[in-house]
Protein backbone atom coordinates (compact mmCIF):
# COMPACT_ATOMS: atom_id res chain seq x y z
CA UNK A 1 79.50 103.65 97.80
CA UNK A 2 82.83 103.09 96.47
CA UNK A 3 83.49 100.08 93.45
CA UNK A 4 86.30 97.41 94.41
CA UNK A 5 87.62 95.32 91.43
CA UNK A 6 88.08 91.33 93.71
CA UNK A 7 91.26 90.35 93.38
CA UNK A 8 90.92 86.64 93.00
CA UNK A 9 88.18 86.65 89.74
CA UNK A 10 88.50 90.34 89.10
CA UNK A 11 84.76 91.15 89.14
CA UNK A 12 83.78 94.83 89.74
CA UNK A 13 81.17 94.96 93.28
CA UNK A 14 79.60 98.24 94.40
CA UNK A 15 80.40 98.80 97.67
CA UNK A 16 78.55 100.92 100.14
CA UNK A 17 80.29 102.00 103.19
CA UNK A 18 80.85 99.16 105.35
CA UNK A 19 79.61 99.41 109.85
CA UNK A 20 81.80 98.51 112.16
CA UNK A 21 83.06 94.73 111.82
CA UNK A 22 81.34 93.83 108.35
CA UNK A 23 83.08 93.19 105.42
CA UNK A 24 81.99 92.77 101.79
CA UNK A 25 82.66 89.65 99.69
CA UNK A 26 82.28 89.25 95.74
CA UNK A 27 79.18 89.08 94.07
CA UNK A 28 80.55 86.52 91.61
CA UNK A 29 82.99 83.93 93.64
CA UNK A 30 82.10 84.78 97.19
CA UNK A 31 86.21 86.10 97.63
CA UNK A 32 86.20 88.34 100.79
CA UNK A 33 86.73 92.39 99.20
CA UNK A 34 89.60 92.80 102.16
CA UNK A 35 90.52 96.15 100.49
CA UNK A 36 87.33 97.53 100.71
CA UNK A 37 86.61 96.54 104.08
CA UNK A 38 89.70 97.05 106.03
CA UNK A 39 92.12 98.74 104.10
CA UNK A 40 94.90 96.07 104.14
CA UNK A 41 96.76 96.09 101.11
CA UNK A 42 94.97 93.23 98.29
CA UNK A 43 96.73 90.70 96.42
CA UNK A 44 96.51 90.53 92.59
CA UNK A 45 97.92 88.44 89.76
CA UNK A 46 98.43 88.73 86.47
CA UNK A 47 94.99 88.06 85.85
CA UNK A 48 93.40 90.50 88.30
CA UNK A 49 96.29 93.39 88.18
CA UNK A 50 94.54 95.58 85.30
CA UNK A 51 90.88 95.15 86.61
CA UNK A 52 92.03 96.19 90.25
CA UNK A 53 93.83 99.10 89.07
CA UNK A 54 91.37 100.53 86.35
CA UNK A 55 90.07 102.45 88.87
CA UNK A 56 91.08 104.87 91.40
CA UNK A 57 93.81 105.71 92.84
CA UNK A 58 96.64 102.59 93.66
CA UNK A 59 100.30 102.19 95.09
CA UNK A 60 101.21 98.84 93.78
CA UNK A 61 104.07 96.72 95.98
CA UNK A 62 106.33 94.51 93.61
CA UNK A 63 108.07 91.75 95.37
CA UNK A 64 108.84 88.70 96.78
CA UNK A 65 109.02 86.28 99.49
CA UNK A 66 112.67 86.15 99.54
CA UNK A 67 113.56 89.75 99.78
CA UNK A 68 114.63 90.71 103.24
CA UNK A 69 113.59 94.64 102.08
CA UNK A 70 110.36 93.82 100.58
CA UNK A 71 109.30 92.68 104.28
CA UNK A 72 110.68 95.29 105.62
CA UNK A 73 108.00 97.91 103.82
CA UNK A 74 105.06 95.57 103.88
CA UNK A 75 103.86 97.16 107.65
CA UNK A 76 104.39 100.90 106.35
CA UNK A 77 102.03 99.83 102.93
CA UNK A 78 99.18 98.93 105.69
CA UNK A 79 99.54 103.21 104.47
CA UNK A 80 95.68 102.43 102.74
CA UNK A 81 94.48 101.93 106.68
CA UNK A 82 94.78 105.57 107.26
CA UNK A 83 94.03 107.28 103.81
CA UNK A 84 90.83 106.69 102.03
CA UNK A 85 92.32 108.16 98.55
CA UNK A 86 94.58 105.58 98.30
CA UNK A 87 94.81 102.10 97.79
CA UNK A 88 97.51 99.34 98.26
CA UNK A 89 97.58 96.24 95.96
CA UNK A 90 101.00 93.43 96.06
CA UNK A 91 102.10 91.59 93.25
CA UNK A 92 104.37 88.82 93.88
CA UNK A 93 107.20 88.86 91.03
CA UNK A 94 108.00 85.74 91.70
CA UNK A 95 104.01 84.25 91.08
CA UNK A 96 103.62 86.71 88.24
CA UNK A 97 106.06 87.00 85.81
CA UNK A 98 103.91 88.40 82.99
CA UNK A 99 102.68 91.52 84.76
CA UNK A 100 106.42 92.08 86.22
CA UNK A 101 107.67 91.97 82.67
CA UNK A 102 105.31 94.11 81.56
CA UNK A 103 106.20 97.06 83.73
CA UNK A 104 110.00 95.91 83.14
CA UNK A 105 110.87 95.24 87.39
CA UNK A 106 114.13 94.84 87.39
CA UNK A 107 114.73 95.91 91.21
CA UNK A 108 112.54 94.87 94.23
CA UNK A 109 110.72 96.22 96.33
CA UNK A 110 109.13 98.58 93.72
CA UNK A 111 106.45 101.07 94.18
CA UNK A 112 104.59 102.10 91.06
CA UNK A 113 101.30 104.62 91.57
CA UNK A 114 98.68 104.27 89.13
CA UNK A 115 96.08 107.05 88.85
CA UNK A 116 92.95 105.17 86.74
CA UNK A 117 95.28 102.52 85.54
CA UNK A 118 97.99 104.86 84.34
CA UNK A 119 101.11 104.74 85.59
CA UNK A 120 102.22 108.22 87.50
CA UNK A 121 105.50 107.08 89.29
CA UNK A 122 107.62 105.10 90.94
CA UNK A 123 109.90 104.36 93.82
CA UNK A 124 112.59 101.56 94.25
CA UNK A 125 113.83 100.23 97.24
CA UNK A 126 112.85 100.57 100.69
CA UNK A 127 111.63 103.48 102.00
CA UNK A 128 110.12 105.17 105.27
CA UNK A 129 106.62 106.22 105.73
CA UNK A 130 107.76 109.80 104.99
CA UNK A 131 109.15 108.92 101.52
CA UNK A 132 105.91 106.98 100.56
CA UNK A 133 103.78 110.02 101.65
CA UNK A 134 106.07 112.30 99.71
CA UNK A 135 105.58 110.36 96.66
CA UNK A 136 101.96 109.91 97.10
CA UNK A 137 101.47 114.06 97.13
CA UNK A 138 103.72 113.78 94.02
CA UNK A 139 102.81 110.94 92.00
CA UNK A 140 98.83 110.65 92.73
CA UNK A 141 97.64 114.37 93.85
């Protein structure tokens, strides 16, 4: 059983592990728990960023619509669909200009691990798979 903070009201669900083709949603508001059921990276704003990271182990993807880059990563962050020890969560700059303040993003994409809500690392720009996995043995092992 694993706890997933939902990234639309923030609410933490226990989680037990999901059969084939189920997925969990929210105890509070019903939002689908995509991250616990499939791996895909989750979306969070800047009112569900420090409730989804609190907890385990987390790459989170700054960026934004516009940036030809950013796009360009988002299929090697599907990362979370082959390792169980780490997480993927996306914060659009653009939508949330508190949190992206807050951790001073001045280049996109960026990459910043979190280890129990602390930040470990981080890596600008694009990279390939082998970077990410690199960093991930560095910055959350």
């Amino acid at each position: 059983m694993t706890v997933v903070n939902c990234p639309s009201c923030g609410q933490a669900n226990r989680v037990p592990d999901l059969a084939s083709g189920k997925t969990a949603v929210c105890g509070k508001c019903k939002t689908p728990l995509l991250a616990a059921s499939n791996g895909h990276p989750v979306d969070v704003t800047d009112a569900t960023f420090r409730a989804t990271i609190a907890e385990g182990r987390f790459i989170v993807d700054f960026w934004a619509a516009w940036c030809g880059p950013c796009r360009m990563i988002a299929p090697v962050l599907e990362i979370s669909r082959e390792r169980s020890d780490v997480r993927v969560a996306k914060l659009n700059v653009d939508a949330n200009p508190r949190t992206s303040a807050e951790f001073r993003v001045q280049g996109i994409p960026l990459l910043v691990f979190f280890k129990d809500g602390r930040e470990t690392g981080r890596l600008v720009g694009a990279h390939p798979k082998h970077n990410i996995e690199a960093a991930i043995q560095q910055f959350l092992v």
